[in-house]
Protein backbone atom coordinates (compact mmCIF):
# COMPACT_ATOMS: atom_id res chain seq x y z
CA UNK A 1 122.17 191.18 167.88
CA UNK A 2 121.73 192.20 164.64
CA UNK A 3 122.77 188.44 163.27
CA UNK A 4 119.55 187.20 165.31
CA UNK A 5 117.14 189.79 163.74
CA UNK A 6 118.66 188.84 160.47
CA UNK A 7 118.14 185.17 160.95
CA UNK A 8 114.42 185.66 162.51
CA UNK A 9 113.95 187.68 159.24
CA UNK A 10 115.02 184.94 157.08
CA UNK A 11 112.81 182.96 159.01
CA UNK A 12 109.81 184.89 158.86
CA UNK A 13 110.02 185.39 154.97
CA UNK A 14 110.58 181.28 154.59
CA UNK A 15 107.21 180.75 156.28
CA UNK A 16 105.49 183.42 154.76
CA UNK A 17 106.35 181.97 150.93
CA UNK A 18 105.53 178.30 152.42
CA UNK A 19 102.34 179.67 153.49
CA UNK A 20 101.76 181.60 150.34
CA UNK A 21 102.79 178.65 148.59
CA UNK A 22 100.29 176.40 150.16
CA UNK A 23 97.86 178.72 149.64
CA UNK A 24 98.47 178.89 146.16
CA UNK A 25 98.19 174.75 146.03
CA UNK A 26 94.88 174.88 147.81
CA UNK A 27 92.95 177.29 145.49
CA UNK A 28 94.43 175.44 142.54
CA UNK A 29 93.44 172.36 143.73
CA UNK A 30 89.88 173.40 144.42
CA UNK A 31 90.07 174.92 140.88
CA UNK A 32 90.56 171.48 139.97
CA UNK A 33 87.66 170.04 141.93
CA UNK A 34 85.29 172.61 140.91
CA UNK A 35 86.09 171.89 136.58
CA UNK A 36 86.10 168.21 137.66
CA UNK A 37 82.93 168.69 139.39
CA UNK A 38 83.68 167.49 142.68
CA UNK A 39 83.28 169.08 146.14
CA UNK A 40 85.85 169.62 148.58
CA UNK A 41 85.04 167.51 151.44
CA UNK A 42 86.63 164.46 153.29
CA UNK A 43 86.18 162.11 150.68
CA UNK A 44 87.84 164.08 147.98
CA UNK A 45 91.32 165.23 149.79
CA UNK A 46 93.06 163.08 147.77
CA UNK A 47 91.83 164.30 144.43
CA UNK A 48 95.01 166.09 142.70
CA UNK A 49 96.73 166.68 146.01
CA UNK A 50 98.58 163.36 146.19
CA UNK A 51 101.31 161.29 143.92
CA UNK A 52 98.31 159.63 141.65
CA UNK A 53 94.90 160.86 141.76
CA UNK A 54 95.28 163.48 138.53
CA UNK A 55 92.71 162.26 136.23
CA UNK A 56 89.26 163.47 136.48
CA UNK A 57 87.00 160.73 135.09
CA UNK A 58 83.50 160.58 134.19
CA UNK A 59 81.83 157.24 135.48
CA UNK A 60 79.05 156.04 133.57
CA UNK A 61 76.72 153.39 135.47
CA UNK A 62 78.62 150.06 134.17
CA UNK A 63 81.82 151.45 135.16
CA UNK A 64 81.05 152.45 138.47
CA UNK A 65 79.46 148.93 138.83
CA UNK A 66 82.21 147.19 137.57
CA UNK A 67 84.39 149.53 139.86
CA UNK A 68 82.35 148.53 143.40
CA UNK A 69 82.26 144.85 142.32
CA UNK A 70 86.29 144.38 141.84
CA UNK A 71 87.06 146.20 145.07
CA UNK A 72 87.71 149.74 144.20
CA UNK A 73 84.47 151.49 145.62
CA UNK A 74 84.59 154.62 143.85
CA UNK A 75 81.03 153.86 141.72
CA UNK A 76 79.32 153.79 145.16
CA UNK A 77 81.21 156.95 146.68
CA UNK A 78 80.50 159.03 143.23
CA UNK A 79 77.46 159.24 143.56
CA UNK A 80 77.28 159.64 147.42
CA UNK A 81 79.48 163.26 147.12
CA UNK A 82 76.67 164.56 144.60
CA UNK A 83 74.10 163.89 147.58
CA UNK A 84 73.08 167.11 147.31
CA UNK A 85 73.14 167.00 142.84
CA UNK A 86 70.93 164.98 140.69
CA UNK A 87 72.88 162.23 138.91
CA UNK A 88 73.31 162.42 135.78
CA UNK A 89 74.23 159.48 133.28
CA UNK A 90 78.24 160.56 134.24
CA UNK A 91 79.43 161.12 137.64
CA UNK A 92 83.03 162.89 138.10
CA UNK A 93 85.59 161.37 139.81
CA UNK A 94 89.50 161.44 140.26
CA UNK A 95 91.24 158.55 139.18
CA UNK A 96 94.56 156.52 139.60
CA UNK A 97 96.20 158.35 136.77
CA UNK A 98 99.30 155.76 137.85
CA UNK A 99 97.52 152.57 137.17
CA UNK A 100 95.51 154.13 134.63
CA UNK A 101 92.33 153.49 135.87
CA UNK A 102 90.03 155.73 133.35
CA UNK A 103 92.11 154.52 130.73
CA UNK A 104 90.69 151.22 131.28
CA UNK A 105 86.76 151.52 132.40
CA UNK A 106 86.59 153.53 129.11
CA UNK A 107 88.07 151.19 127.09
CA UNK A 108 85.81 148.15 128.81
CA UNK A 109 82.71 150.33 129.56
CA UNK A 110 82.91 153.60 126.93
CA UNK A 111 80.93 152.18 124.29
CA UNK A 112 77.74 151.42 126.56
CA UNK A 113 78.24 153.54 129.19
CA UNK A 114 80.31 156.83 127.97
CA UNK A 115 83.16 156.43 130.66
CA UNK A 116 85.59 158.75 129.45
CA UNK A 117 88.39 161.23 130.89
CA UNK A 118 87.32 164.48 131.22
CA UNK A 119 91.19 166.09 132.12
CA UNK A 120 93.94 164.92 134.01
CA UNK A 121 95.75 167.96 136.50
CA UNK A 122 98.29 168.81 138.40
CA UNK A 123 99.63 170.89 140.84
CA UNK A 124 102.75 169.56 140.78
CA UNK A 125 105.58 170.62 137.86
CA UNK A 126 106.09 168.52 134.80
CA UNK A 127 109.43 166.14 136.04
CA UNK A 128 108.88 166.05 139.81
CA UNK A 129 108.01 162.79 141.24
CA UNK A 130 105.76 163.38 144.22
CA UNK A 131 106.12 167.00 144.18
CA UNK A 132 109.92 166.51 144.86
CA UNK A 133 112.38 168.48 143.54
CA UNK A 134 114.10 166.67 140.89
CA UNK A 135 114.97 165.82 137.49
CA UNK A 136 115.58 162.72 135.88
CA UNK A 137 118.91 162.76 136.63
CA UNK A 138 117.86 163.00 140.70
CA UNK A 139 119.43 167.03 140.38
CA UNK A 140 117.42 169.57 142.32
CA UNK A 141 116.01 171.70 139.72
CA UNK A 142 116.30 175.82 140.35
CA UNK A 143 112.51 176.99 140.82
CA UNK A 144 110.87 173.81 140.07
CA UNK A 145 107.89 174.82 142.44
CA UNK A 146 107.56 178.13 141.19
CA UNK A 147 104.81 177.24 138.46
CA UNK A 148 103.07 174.18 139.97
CA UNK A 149 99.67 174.06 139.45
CA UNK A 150 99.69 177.04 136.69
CA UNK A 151 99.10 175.24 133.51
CA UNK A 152 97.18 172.46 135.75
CA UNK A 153 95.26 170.34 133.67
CA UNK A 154 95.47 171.85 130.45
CA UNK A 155 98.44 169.42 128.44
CA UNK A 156 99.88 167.36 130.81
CA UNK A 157 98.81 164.28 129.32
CA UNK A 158 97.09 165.02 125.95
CA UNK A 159 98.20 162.90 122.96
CA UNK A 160 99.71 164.36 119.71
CA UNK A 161 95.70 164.57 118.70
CA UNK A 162 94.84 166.65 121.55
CA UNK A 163 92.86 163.94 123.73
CA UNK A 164 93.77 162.84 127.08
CA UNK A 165 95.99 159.92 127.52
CA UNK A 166 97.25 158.62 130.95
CA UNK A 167 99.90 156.73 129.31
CA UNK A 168 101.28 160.02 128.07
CA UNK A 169 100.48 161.51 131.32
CA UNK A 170 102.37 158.74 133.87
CA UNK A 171 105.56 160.05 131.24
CA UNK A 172 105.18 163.96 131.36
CA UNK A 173 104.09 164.35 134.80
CA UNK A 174 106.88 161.44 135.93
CA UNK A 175 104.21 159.22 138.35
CA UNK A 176 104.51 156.21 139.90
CA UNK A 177 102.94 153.15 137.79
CA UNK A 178 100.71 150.96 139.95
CA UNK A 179 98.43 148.53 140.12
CA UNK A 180 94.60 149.29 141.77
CA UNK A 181 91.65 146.37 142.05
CA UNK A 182 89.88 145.08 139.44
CA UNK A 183 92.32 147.01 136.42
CA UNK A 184 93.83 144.07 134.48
């Protein structure tokens, strides 16, 4: 008997540090949202919750023209979350950090419009693909949950300089490159 109270213990603390663990994700990710200066609604689930979206870029007008014009409809869906805000000459959204997609409206767009990256976060720690567990080497790494999301978006991707650089970040972070519409 007392093997089955044992094991229902076990259980019982497992779920309550995957709970508190989720928890924990959630109120760092709307930390996130909230310095990016995005709501937390339908539109923005993805924003620093899955394998790519880390970069929190502010859309100037030609950008987010350019953007809705080569497919990728994020100029148009900016500025519908900040219904309720007036727009201003930026508008915050979360990027493709994997195909660097900030990267490139600011380089194309930055001198007319003022796209630029604002941060790039993460809940997930530095060497984890995916939120896995895992080092380069594809070894489980002791603890590598235990401080997701605590230094989130602070250096994981700034440049020797100090400015944001999704190059450096697709290396620190370990993401997936890929390609998204309209980035050449």
């Amino acid at each position: 008997m007392s093997i089955n109270l044992n094991t229902t213990q076990k259980t019982k603390q497992k779920t309550k540090q995957k709970t508190i663990s989720k928890t924990n994700r959630k109120t760092n990710r709307k930390t996130l949202l909230q310095k990016c200066g995005l709501p937390d609604i339908t539109e923005t689930q993805h924003c620093f919750a899955d394998s790519t979206h880390h970069t929190c870029c502010m859309l100037g007008a030609k950008a987010r023209e350019y953007a809705d014009a080569s497919g990728n409809p994020i100029g148009s869906l900016s500025v519908q979350v900040q219904a309720s805000k007036a727009i201003e000459k930026l508008v915050p959204w979360c990027t493709c950090t994997g195909s660097k997609v900030c990267s490139y409206y600011s380089s194309k767009f930055g001198n007319v419009d003022d796209t630029h990256i604002k941060f790039i976060g993460t809940l997930k720690p530095k060497g984890t693909r995916n939120g896995s567990k895992r080092n380069k080497k594809n070894k489980t790494r002791k603890n590598a949950g235990k401080n997701a999301g605590k230094n989130a978006g602070k250096n994981a991707g700034k440049n020797a300089g100090g400015e944001w650089n999704e190059d450096n970040a697709i290396q620190q972070l370990d993401l997936m490159r890929h390609r998204t519409s309209g980035i050449l």
